[in-house]
Protein backbone atom coordinates (compact mmCIF):
# COMPACT_ATOMS: atom_id res chain seq x y z
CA UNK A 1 -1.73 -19.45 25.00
CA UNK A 2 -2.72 -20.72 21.60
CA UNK A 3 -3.57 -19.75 18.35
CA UNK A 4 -7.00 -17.97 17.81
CA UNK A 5 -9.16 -17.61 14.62
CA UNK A 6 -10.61 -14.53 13.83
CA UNK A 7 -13.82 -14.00 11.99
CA UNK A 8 -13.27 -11.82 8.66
CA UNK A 9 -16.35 -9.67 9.00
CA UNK A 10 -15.25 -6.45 10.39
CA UNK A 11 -17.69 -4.95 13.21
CA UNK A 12 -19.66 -1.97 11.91
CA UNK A 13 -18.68 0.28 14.94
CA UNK A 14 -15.22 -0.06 13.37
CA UNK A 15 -16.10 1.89 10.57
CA UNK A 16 -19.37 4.22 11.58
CA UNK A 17 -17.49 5.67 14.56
CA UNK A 18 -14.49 6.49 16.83
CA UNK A 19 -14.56 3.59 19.15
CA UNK A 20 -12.69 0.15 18.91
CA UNK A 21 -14.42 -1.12 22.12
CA UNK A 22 -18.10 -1.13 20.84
CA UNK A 23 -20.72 -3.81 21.52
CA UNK A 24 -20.62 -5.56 18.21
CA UNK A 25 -16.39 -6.04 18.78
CA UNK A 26 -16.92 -7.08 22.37
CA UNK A 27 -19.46 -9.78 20.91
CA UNK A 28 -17.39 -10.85 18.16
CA UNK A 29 -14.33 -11.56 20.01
CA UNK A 30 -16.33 -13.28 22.53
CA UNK A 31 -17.57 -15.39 19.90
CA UNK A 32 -14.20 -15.71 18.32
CA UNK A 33 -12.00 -16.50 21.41
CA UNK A 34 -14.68 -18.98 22.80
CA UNK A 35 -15.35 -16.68 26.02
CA UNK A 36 -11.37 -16.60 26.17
CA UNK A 37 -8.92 -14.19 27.26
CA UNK A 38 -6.54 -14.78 24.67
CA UNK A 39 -3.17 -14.39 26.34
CA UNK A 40 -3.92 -16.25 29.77
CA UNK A 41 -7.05 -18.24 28.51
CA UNK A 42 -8.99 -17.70 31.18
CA UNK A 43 -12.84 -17.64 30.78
CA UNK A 44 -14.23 -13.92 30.88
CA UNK A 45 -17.34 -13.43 32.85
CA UNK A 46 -17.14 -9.53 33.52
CA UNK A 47 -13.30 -8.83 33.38
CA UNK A 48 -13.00 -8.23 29.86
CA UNK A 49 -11.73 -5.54 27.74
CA UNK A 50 -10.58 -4.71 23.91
CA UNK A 51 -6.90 -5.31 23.73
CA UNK A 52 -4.48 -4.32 20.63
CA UNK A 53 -1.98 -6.66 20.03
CA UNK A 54 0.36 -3.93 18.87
CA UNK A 55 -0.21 -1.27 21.57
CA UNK A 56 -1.93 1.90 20.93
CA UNK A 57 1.40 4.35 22.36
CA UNK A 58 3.76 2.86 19.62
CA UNK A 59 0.83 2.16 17.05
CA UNK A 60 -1.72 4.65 16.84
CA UNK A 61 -2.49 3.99 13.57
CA UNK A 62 -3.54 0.30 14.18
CA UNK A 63 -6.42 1.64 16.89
CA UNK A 64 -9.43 0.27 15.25
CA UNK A 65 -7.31 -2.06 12.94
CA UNK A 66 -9.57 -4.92 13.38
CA UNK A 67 -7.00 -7.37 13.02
CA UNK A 68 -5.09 -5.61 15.77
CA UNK A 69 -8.23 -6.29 18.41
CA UNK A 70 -8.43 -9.22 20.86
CA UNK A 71 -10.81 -10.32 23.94
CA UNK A 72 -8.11 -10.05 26.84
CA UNK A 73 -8.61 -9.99 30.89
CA UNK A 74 -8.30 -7.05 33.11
CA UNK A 75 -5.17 -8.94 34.56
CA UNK A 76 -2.83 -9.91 31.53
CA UNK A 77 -3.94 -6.85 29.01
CA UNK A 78 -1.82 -4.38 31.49
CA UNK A 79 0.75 -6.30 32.07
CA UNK A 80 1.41 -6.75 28.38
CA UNK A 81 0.84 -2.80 27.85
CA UNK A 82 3.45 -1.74 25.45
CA UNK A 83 6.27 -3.73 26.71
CA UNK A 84 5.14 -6.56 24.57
CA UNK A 85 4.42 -5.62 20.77
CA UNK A 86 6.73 -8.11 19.52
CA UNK A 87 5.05 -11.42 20.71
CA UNK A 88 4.02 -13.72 18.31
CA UNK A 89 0.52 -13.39 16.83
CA UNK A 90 -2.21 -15.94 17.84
CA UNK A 91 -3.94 -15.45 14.63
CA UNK A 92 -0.89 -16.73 12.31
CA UNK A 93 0.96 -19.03 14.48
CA UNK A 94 0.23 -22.15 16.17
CA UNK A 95 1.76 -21.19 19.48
CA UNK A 96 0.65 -24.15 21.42
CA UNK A 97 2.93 -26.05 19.00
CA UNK A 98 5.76 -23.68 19.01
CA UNK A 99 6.03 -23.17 22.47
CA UNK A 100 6.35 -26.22 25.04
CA UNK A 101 4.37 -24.78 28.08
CA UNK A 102 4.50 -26.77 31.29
CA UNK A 103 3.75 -26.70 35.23
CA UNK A 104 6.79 -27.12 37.49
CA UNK A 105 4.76 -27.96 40.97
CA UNK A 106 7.91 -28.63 43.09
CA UNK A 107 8.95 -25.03 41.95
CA UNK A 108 4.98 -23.48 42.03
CA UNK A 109 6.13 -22.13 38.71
CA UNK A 110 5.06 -22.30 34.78
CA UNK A 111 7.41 -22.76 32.06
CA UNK A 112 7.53 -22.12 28.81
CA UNK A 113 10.29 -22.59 26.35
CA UNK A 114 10.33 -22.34 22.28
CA UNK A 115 11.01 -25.01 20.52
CA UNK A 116 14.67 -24.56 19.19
CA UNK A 117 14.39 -25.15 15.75
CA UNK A 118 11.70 -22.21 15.46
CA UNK A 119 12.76 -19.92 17.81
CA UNK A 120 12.99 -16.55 17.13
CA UNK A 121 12.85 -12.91 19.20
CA UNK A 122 9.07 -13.31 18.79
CA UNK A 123 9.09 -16.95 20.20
CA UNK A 124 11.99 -15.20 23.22
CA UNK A 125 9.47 -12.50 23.89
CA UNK A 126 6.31 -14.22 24.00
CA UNK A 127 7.79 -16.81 26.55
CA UNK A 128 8.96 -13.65 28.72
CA UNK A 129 6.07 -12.27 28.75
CA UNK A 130 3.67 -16.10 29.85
CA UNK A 131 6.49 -15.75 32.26
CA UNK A 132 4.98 -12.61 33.90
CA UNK A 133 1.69 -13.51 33.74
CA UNK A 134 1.92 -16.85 35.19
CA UNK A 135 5.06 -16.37 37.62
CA UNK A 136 4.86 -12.73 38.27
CA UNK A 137 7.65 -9.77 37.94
CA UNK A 138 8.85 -9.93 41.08
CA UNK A 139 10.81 -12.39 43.80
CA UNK A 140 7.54 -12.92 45.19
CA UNK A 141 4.05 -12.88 43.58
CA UNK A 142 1.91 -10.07 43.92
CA UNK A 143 -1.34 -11.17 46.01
CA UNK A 144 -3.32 -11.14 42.21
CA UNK A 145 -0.79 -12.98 40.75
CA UNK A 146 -0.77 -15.25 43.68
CA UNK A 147 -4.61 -15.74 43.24
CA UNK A 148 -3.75 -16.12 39.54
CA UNK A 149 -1.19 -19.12 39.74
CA UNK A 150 -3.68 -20.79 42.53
CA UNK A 151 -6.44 -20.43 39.77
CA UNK A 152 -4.52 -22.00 37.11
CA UNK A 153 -2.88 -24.69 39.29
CA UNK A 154 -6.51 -25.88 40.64
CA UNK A 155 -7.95 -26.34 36.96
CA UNK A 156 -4.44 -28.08 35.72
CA UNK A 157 -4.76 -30.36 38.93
CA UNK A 158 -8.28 -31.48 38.55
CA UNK A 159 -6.92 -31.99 34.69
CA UNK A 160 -4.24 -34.25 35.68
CA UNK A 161 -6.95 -36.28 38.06
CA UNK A 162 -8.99 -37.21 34.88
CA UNK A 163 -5.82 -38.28 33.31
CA UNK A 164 -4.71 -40.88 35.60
CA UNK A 165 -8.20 -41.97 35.94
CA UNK A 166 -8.04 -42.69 32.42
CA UNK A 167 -4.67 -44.09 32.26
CA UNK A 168 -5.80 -46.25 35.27
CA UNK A 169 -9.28 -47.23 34.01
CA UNK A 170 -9.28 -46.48 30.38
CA UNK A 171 -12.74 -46.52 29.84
CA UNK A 172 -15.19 -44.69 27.44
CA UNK A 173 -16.36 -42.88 30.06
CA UNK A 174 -13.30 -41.57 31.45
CA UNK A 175 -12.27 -41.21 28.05
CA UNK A 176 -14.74 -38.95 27.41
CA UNK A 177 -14.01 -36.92 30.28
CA UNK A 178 -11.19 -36.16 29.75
CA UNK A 179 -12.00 -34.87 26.07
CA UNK A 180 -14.36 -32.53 27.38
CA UNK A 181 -11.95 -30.60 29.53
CA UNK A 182 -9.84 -30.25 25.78
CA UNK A 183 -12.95 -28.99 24.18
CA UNK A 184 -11.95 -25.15 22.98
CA UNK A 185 -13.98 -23.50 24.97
CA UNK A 186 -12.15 -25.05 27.97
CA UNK A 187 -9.05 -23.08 29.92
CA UNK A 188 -5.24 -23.37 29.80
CA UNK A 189 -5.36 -25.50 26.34
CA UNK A 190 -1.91 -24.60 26.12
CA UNK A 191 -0.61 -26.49 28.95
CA UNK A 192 -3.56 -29.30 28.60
CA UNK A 193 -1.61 -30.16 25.00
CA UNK A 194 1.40 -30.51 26.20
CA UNK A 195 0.38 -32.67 28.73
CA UNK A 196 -1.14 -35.06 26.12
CA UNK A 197 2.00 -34.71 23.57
CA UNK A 198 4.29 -35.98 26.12
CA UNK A 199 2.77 -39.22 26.26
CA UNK A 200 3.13 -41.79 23.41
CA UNK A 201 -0.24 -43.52 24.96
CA UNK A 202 -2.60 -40.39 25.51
CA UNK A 203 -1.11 -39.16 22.15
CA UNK A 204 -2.91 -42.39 20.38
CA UNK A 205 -5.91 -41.56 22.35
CA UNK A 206 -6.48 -37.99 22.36
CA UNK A 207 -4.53 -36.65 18.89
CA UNK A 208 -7.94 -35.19 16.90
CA UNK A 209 -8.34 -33.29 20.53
CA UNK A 210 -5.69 -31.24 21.18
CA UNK A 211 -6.62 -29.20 17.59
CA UNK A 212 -6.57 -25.75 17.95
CA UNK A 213 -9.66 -25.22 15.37
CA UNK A 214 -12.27 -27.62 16.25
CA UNK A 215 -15.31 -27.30 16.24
């Protein structure tokens, strides 16, 4: 997860009519969250839906808010339901900065954990909740969460490949390749960051990369 900029121009449909899930909001937020679900960051294809950060049941007032509206996945946007109004909001915090997120492959588990000096309930919640979308809710996974982990680990695995091919070779072409795989349009920036922040040597390399605004 990490932060997200949202355009200022509110979506007609907003306004003209009842809905918060018209065409023009479905485009915008595409546009805005690169293609992104916003909680997992997973590319959307056909699994997409209007999300409200604060949750219609305790919220009802925020329903078309368009502030309150975000791309999100058919997978994370119910697990987040109402449980999780209190996470911390993509569009005014740099979460991938806040947050250290990480891949524990002897465990087959993600981690996330605040960073102490910032921490706050928000920063608590919004690591319990990555928790259940990456780990599951259970003592085992669920067979889509299983498929979900095995997702993510395959594209943070092929990520770590063009690493050590750069750290081994450190050419301009493996340079590059690795920068394209931090492009924002690309998946799980969050733990792709880290990755690069906890290196003195890929930090030199790769620092204007790992922005969350760039273009």
């Amino acid at each position: 997860m990490i932060r997200v900029a949202k355009s200022p121009n509110v979506p007609q449909s907003l306004t003209t009519t009842k809905a918060y899930d018209g065409e023009d909001v479905h485009q915008q937020l595409e546009c805005d969250q690169h293609k992104k679900c916003y909680l997992c960051e997973r590319r959307l294809i056909t699994d997409f839906e209007v999300e409200h950060f604060k949750s219609q049941d305790n919220n009802s007032d925020l329903r078309q808010n368009w502030n309150n509206l975000f791309w999100s996945c058919t997978y994370c946007n119910p697990k987040k339901g109402k449980r999780f109004d209190d996470i911390l909001n993509p569009t005014k915090v740099n979460i991938e900065d806040e947050i250290i997120q990480t891949i524990d492959f002897g465990e087959r588990k993600a981690c996330f954990e605040p960073i102490s000096i910032k921490e706050t309930e928000e920063h608590r919640n919004t690591c319990k909740f990555l928790l259940n979308i990456h780990n599951g809710t259970g003592r085992l996974r669920t067979k889509r969460e299983e498929n979900f982990f095995k997702y993510m680990v395959g594209k943070m695995n092929n990520f770590y490949s063009l690493i050590n091919q750069y750290l081994d070779n450190p050419t301009d072409y493996n340079c590059n390749l690795v920068k394209e795989k931090l492009q924002i349009d690309k998946e799980f920036l969050g733990f792709k960051y880290w990755i690069i922040k906890s290196d003195t040597q890929l930090v030199k390399v790769f620092a204007n990369d790992i922005i969350w605004n760039k273009k």
